[in-house]
PDB file of N, CA and C in Angstrom:
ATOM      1  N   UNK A   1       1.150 -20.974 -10.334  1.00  0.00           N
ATOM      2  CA  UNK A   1       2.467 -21.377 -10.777  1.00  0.00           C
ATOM      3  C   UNK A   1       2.459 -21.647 -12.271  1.00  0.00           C
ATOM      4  N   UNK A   2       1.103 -22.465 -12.684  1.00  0.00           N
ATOM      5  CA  UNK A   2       1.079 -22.516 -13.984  1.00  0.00           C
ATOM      6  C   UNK A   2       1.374 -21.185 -14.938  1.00  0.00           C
ATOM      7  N   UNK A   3       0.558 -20.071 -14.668  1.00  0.00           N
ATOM      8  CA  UNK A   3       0.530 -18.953 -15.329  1.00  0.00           C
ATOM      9  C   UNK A   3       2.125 -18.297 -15.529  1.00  0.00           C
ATOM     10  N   UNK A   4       2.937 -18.036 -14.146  1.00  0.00           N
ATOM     11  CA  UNK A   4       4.038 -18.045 -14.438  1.00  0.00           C
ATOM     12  C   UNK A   4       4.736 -18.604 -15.255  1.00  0.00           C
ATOM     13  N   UNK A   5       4.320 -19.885 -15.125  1.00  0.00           N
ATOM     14  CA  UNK A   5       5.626 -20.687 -16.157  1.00  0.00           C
ATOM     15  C   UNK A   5       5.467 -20.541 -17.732  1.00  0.00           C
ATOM     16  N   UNK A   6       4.221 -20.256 -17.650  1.00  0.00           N
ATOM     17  CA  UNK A   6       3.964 -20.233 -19.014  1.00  0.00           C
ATOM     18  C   UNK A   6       3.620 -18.709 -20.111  1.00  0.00           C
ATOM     19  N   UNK A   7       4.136 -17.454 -18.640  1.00  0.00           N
ATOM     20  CA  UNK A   7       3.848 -16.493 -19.459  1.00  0.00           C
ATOM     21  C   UNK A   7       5.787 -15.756 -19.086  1.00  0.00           C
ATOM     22  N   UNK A   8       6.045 -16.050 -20.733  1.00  0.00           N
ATOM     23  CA  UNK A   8       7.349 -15.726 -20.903  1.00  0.00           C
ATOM     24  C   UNK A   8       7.334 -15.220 -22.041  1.00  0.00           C
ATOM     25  N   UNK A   9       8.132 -13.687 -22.279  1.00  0.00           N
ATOM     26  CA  UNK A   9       7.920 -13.019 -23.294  1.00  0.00           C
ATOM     27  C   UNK A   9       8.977 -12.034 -23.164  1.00  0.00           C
ATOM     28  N   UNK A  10       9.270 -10.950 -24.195  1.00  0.00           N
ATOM     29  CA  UNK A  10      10.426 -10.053 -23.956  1.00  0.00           C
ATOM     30  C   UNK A  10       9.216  -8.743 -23.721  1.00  0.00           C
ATOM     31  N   UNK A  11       8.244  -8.525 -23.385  1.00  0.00           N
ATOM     32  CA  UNK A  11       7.213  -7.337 -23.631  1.00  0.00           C
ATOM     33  C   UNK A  11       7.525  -7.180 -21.747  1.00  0.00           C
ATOM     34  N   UNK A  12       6.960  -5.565 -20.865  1.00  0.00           N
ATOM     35  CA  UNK A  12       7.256  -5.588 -20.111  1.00  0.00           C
ATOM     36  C   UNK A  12       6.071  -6.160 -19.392  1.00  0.00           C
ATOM     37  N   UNK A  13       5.044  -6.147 -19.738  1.00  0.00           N
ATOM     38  CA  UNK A  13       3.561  -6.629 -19.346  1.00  0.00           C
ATOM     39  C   UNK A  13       3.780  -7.933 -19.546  1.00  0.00           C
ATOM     40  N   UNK A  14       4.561  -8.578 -20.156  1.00  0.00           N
ATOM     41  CA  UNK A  14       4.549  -9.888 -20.008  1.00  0.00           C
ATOM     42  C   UNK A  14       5.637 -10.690 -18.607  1.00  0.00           C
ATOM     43  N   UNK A  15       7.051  -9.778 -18.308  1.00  0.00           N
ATOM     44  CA  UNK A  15       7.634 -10.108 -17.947  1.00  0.00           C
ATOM     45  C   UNK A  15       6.955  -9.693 -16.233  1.00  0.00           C
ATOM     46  N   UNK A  16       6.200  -8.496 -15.957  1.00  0.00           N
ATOM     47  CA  UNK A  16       5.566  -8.240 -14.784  1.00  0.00           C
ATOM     48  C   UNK A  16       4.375  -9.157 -14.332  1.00  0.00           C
ATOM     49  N   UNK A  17       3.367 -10.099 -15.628  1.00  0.00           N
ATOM     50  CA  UNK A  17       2.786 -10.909 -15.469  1.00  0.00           C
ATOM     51  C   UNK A  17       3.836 -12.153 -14.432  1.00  0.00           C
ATOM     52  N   UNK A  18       4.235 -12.637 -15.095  1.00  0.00           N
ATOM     53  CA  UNK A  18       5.194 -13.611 -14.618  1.00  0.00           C
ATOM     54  C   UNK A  18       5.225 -13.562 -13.395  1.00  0.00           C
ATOM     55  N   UNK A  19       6.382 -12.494 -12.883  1.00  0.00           N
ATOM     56  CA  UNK A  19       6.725 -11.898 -11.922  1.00  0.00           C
ATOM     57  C   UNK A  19       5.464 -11.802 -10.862  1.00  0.00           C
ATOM     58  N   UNK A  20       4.658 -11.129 -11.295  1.00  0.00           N
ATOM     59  CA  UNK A  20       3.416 -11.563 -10.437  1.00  0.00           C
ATOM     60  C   UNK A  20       2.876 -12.339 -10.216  1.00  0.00           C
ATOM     61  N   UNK A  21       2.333 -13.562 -11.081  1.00  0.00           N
ATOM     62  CA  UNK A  21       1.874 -14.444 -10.352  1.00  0.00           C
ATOM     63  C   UNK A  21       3.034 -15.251  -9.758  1.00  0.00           C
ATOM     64  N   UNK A  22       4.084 -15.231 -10.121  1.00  0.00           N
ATOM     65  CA  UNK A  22       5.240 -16.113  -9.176  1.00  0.00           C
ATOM     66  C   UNK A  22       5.021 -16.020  -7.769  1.00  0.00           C
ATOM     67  N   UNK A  23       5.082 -14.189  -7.572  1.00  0.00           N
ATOM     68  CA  UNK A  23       5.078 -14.025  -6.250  1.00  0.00           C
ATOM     69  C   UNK A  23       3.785 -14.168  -5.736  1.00  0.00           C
ATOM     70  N   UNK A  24       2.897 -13.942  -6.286  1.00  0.00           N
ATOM     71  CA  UNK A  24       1.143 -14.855  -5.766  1.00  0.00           C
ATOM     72  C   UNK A  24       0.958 -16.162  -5.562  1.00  0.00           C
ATOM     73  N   UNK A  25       2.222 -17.077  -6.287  1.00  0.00           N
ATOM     74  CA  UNK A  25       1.961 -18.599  -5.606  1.00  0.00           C
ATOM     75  C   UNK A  25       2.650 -18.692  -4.465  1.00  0.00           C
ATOM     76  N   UNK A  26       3.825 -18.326  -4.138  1.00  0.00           N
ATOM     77  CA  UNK A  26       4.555 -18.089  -3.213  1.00  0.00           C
ATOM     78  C   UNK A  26       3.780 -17.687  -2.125  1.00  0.00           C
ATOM     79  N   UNK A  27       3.045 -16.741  -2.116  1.00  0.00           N
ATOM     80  CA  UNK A  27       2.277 -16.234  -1.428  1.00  0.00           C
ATOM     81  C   UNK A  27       1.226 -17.042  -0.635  1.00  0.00           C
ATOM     82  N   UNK A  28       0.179 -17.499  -1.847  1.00  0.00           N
ATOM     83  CA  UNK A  28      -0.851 -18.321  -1.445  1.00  0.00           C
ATOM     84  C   UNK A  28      -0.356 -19.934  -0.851  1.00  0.00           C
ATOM     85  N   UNK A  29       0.888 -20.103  -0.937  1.00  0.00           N
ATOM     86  CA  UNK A  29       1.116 -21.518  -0.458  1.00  0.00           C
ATOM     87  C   UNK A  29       1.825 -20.692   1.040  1.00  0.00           C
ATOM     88  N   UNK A  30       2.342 -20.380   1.411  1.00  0.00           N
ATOM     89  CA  UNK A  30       2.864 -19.555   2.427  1.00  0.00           C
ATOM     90  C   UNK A  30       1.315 -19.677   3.581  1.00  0.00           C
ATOM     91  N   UNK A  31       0.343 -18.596   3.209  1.00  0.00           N
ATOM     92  CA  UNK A  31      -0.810 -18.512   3.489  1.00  0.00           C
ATOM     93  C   UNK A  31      -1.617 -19.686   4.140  1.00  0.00           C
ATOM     94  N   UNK A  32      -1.294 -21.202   2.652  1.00  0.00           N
ATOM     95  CA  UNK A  32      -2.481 -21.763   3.002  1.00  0.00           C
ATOM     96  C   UNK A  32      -1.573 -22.703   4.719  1.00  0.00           C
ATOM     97  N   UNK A  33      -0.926 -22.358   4.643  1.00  0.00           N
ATOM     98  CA  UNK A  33      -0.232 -23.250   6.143  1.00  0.00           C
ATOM     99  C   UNK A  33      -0.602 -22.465   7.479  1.00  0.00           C
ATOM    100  N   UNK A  34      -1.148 -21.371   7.301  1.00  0.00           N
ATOM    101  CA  UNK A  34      -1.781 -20.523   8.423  1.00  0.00           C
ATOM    102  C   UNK A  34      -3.289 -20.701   8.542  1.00  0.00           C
ATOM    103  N   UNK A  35      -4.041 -20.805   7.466  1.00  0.00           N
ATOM    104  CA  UNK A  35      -5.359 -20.769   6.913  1.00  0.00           C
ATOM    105  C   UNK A  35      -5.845 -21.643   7.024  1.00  0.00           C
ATOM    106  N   UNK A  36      -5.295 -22.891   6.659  1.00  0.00           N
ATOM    107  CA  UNK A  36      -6.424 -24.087   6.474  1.00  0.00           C
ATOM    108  C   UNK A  36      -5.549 -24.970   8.221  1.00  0.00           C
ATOM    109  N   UNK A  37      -6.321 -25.212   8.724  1.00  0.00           N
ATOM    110  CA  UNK A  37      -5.916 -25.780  10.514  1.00  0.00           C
ATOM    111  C   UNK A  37      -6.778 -27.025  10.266  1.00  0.00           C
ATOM    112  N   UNK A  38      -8.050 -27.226   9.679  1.00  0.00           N
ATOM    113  CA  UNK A  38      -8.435 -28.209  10.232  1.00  0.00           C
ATOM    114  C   UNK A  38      -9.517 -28.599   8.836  1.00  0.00           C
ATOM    115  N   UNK A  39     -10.198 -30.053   8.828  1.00  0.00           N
ATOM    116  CA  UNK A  39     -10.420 -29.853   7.304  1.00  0.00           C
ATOM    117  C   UNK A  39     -11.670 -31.625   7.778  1.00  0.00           C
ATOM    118  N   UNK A  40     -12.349 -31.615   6.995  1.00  0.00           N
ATOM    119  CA  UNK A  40     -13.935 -32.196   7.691  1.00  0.00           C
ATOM    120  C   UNK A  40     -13.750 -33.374   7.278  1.00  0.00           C
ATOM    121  N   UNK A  41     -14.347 -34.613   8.175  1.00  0.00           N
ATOM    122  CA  UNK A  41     -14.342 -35.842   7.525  1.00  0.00           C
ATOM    123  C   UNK A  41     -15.069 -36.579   7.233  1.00  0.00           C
ATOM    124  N   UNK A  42     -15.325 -37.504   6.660  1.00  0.00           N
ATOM    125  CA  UNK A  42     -17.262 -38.534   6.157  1.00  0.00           C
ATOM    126  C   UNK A  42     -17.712 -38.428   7.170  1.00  0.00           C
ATOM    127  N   UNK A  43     -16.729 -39.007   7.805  1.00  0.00           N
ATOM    128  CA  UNK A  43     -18.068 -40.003   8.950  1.00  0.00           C
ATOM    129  C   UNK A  43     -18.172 -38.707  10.014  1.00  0.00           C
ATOM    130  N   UNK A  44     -17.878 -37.703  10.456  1.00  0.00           N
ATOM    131  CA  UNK A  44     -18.038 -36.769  11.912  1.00  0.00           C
ATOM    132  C   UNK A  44     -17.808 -35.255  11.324  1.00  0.00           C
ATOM    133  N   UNK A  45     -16.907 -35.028  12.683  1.00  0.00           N
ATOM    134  CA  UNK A  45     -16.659 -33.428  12.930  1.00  0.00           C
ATOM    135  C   UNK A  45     -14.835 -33.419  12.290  1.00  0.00           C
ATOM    136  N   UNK A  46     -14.761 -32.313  12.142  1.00  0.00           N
ATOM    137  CA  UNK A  46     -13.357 -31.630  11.725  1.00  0.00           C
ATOM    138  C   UNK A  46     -12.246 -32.275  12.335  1.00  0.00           C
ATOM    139  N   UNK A  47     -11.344 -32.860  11.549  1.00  0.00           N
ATOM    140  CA  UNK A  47     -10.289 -33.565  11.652  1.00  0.00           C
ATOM    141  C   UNK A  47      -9.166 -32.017  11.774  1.00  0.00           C
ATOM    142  N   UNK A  48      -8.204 -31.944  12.189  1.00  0.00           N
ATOM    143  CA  UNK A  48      -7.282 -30.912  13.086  1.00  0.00           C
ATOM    144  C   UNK A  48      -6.385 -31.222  12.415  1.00  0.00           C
ATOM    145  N   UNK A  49      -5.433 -30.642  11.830  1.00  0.00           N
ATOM    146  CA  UNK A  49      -3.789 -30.272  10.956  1.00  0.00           C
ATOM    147  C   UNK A  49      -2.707 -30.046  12.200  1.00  0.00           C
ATOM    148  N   UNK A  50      -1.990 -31.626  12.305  1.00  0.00           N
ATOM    149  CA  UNK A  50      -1.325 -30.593  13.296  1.00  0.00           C
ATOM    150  C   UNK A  50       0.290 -31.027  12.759  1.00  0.00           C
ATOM    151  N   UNK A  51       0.319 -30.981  11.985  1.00  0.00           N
ATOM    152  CA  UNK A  51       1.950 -30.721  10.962  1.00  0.00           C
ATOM    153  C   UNK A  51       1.601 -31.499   9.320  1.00  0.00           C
ATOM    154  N   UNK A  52       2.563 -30.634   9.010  1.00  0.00           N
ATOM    155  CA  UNK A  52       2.768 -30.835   7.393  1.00  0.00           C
ATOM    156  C   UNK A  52       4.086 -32.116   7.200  1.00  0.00           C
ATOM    157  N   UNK A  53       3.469 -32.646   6.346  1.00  0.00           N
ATOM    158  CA  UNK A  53       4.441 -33.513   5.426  1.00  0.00           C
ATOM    159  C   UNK A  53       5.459 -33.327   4.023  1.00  0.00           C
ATOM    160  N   UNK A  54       6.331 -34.021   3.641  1.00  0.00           N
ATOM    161  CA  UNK A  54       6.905 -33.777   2.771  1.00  0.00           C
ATOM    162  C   UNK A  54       6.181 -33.169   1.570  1.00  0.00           C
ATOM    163  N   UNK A  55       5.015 -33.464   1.214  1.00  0.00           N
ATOM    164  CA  UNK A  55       4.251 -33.123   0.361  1.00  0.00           C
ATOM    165  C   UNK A  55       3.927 -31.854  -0.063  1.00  0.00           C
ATOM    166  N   UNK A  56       4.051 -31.201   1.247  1.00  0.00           N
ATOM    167  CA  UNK A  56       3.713 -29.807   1.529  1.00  0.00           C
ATOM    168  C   UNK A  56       4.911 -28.741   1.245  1.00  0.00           C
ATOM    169  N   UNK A  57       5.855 -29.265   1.655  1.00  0.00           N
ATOM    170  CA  UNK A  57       7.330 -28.960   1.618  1.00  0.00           C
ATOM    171  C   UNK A  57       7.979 -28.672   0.032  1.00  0.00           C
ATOM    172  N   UNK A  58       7.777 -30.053  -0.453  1.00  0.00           N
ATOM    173  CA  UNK A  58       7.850 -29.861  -1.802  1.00  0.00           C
ATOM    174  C   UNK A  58       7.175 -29.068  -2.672  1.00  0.00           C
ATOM    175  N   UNK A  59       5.707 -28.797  -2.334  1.00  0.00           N
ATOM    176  CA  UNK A  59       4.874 -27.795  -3.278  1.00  0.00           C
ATOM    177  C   UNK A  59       5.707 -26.411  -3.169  1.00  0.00           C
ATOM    178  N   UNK A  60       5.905 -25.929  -1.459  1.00  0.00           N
ATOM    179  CA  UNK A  60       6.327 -24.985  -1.415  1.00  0.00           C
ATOM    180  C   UNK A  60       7.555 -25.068  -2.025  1.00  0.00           C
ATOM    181  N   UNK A  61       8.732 -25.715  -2.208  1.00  0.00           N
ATOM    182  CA  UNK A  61       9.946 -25.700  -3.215  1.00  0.00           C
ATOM    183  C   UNK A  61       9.700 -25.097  -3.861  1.00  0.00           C
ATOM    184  N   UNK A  62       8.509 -25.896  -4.942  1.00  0.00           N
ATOM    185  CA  UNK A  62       7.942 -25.722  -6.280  1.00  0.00           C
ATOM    186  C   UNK A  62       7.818 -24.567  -6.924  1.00  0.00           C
ATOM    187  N   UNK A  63       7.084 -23.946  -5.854  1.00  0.00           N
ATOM    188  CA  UNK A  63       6.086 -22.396  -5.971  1.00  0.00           C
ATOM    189  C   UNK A  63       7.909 -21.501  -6.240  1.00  0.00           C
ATOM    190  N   UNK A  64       8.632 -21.509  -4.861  1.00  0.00           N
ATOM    191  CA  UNK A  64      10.133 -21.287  -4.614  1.00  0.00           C
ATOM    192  C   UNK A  64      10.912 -21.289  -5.967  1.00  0.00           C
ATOM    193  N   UNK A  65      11.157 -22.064  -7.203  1.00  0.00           N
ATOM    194  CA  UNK A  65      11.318 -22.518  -7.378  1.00  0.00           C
ATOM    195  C   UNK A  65      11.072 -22.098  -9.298  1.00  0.00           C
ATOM    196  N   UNK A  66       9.654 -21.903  -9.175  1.00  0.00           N
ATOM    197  CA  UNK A  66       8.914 -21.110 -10.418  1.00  0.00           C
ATOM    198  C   UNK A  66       9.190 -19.274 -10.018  1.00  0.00           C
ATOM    199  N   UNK A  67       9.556 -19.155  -9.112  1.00  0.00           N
ATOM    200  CA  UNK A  67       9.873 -17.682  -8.395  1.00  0.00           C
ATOM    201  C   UNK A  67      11.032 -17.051  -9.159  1.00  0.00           C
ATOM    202  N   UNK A  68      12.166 -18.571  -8.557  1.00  0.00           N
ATOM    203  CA  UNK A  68      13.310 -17.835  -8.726  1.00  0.00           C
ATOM    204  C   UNK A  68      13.242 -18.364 -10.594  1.00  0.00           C
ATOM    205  N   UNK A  69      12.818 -19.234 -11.500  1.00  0.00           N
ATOM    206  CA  UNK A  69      13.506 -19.417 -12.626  1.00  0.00           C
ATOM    207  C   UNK A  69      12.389 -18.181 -13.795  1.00  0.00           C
ATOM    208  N   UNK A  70      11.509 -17.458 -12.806  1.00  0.00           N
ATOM    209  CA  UNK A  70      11.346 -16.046 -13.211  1.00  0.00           C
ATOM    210  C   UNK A  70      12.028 -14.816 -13.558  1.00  0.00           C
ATOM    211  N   UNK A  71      12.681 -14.923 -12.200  1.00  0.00           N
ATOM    212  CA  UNK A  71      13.475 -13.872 -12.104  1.00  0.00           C
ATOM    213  C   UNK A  71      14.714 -14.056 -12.792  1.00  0.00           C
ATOM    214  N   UNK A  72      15.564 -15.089 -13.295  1.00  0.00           N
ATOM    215  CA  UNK A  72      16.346 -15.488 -13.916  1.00  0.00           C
ATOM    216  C   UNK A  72      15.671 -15.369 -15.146  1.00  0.00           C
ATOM    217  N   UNK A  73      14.893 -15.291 -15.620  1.00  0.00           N
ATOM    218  CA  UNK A  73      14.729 -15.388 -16.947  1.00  0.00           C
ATOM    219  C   UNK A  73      14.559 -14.325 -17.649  1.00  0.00           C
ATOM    220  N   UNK A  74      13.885 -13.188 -17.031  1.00  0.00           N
ATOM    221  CA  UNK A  74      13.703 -11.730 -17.162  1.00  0.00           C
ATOM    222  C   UNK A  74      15.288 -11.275 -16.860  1.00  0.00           C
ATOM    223  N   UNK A  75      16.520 -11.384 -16.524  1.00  0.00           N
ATOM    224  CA  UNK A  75      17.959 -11.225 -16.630  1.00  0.00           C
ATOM    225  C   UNK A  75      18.606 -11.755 -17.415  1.00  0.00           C
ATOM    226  N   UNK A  76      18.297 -13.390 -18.184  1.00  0.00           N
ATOM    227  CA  UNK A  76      18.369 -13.791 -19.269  1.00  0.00           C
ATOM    228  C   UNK A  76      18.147 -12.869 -20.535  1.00  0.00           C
ATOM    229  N   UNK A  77      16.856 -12.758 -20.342  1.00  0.00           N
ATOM    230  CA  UNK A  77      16.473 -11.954 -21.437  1.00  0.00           C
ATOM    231  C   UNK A  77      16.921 -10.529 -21.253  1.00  0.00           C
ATOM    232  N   UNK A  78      17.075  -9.582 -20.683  1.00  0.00           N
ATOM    233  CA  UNK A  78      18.090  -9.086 -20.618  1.00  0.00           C
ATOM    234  C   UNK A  78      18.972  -8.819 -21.404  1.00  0.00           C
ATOM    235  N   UNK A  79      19.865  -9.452 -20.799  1.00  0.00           N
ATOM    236  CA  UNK A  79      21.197  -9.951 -20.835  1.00  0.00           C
ATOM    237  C   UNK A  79      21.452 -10.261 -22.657  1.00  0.00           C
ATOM    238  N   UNK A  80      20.556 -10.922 -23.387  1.00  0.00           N
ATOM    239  CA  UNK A  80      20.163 -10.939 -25.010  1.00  0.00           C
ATOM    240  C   UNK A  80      20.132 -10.179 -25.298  1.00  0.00           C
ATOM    241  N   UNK A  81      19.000  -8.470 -25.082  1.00  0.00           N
ATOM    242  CA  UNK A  81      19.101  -7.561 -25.615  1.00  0.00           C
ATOM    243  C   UNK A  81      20.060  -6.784 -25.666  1.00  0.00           C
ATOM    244  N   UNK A  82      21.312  -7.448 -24.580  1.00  0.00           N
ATOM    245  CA  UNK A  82      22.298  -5.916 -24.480  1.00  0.00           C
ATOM    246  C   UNK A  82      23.314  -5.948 -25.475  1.00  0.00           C
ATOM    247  N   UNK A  83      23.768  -4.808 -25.949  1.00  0.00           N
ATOM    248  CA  UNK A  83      24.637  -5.382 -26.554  1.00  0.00           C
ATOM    249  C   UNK A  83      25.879  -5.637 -25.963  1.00  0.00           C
ATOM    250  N   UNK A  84      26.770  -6.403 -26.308  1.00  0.00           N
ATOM    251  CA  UNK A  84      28.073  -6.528 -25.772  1.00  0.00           C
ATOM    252  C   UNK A  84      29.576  -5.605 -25.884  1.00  0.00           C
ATOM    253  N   UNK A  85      29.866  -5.212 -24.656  1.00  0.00           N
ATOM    254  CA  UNK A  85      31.268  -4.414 -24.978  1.00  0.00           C
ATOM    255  C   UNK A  85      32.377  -5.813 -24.992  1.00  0.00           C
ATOM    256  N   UNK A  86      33.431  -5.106 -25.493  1.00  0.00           N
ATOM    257  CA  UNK A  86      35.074  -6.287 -25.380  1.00  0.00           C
ATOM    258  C   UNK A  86      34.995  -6.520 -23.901  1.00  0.00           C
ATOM    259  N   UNK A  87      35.506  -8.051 -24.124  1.00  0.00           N
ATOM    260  CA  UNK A  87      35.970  -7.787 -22.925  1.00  0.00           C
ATOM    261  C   UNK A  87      35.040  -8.467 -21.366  1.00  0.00           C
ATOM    262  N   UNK A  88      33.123  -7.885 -21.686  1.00  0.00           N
ATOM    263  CA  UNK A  88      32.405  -7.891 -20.996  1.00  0.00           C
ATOM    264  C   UNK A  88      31.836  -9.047 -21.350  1.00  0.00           C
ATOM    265  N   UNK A  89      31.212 -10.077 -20.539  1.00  0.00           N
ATOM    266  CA  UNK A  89      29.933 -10.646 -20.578  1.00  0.00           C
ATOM    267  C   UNK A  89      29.142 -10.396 -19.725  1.00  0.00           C
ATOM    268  N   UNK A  90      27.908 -11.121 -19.900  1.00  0.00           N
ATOM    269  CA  UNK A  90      26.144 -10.663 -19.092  1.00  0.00           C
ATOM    270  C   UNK A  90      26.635 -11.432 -17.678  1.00  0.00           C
TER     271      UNK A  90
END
């Protein structure tokens, strides 16, 4: 998510960076709710996942979230380079 947010540029390699890792956090938080079930504790054997909390919810927003103010921003920018007819806005 970091990389997204922070790779913003008018170049097209920059704007497909973005775009990609957006949809790779999206991805990997999606993922880790299938993937990780159960997770080890001091004292014994494997403690069991058996629902998510707000915590979880919110990351995924997050990820959601850095997605969409991607894709808005690459239409932003855009939207700058064009030029304008009468009449029209972006």
């Amino acid at each position: 998510m970091l990389l997204a947010a922070l790779t913003t540029g008018r170049s097209a390699l920059t704007r497909a960076l973005s775009l990609g890792s957006a949809f790779a956090a999206v991805a990997l938080v999606i993922v880790t709710a299938f993937s990780f079930t159960s997770f080890w504790m001091d004292g014994g054997g494997p403690g069991i996942v058996c629902g998510f909390g707000p915590g979880y919810y919110l990351w995924l927003a997050c990820s959601v979230l850095v997605l969409l103010a991607s894709l808005f921003e690459t239409d932003r920018e855009k939207c700058a380079t064009r030029p304008e007819r009468p009449g029209r806005t972006c």
